[in-house]
Protein backbone atom coordinates (compact mmCIF):
# COMPACT_ATOMS: atom_id res chain seq x y z
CA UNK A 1 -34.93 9.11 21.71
CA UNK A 2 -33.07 5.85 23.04
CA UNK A 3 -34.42 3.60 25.63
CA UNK A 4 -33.46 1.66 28.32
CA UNK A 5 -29.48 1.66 29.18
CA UNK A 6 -28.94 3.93 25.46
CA UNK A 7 -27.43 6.38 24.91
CA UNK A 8 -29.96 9.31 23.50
CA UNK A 9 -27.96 9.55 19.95
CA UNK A 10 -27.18 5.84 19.96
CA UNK A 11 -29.46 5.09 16.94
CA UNK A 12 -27.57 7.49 15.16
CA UNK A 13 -24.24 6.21 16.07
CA UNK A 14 -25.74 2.73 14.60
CA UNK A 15 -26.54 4.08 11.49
CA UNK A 16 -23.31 5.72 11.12
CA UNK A 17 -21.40 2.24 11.51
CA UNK A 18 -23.33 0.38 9.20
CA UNK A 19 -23.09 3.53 6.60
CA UNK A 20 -18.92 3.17 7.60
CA UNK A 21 -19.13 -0.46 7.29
CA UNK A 22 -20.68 -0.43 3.74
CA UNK A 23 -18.70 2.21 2.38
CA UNK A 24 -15.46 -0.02 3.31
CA UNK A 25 -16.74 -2.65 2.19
CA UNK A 26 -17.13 -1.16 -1.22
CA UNK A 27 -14.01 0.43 -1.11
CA UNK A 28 -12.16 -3.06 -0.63
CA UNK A 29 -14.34 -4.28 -3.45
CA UNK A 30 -13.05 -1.96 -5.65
CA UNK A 31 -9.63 -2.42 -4.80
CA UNK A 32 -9.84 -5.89 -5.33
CA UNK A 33 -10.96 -5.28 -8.81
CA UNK A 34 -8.58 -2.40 -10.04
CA UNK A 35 -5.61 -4.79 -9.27
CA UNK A 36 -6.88 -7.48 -11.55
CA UNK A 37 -6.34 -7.97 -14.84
CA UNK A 38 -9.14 -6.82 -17.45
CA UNK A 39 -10.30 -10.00 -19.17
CA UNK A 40 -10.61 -9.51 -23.53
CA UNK A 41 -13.50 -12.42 -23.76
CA UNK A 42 -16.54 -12.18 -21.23
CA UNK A 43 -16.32 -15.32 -19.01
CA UNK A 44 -20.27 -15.72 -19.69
CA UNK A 45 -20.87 -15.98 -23.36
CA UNK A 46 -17.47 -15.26 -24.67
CA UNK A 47 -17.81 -11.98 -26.59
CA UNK A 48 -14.79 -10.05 -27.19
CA UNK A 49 -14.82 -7.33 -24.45
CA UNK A 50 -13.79 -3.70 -26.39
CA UNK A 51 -11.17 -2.15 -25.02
CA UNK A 52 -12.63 1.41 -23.91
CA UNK A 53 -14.47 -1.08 -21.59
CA UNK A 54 -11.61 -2.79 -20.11
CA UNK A 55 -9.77 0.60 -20.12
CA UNK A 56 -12.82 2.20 -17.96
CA UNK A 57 -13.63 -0.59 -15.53
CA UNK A 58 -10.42 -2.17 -14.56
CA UNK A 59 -10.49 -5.54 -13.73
CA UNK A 60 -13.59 -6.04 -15.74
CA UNK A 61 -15.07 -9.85 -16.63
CA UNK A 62 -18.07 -9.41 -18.54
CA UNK A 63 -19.04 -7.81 -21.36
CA UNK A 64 -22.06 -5.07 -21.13
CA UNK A 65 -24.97 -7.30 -22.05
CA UNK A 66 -23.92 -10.33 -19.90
CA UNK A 67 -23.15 -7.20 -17.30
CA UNK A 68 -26.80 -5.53 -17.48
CA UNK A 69 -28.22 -8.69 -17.08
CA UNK A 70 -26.71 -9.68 -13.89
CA UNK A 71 -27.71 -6.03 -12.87
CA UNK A 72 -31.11 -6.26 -13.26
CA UNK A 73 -31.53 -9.36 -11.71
CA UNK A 74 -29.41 -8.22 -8.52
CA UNK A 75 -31.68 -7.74 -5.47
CA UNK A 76 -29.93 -6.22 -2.46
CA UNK A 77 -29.50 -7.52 0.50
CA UNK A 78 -30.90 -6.58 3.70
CA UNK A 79 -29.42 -4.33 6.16
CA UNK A 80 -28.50 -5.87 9.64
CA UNK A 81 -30.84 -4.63 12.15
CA UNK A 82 -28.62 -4.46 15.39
CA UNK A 83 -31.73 -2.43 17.19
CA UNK A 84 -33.82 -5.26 17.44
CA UNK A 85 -36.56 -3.02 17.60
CA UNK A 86 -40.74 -5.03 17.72
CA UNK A 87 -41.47 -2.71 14.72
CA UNK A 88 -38.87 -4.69 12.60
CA UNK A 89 -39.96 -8.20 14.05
CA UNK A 90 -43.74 -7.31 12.39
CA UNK A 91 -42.64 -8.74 9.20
């Protein structure tokens, strides 16, 4: 249920931009990466990368330690709010 001037499935179309926007934006990402080069030492400690690595993950520039470290310290970011809603200004 929309208010004001909205449309009733706007919220909906909102969602499905920012799912379309995030899925491209991944998708670019990846393309980015397939067309570079693999590196054979990780840029971060300098470990030979094996090659069943670099074959699997083209593009790739760290070796699986240095890599699960950076994953576990990732924190996503925040989703844009374009709804503005007062339930999402509470925080």
């Amino acid at each position: 249920m929309a208010g004001g001037w909205a449309r009733d499935d706007a919220v909906n179309d909102q969602i499905d931009v920012s799912t379309r926007e995030a899925i491209e934006r991944m998708r670019l990402r990846n393309a980015r990466a397939a067309d570079a080069e693999s590196a054979e030492f990780c840029d971060e400690c300098d470990e030979p990368i094996p090659q069943a690595r670099r074959v699997a993950i083209p593009g790739v520039r760290l070796c699986v330690e240095c890599q699960s470290g950076r994953d576990r310290a990732f924190r996503p970011q925040a989703g844009i709010n374009r709804r503005g809603s007062k339930d999402s200004q509470l925080k």
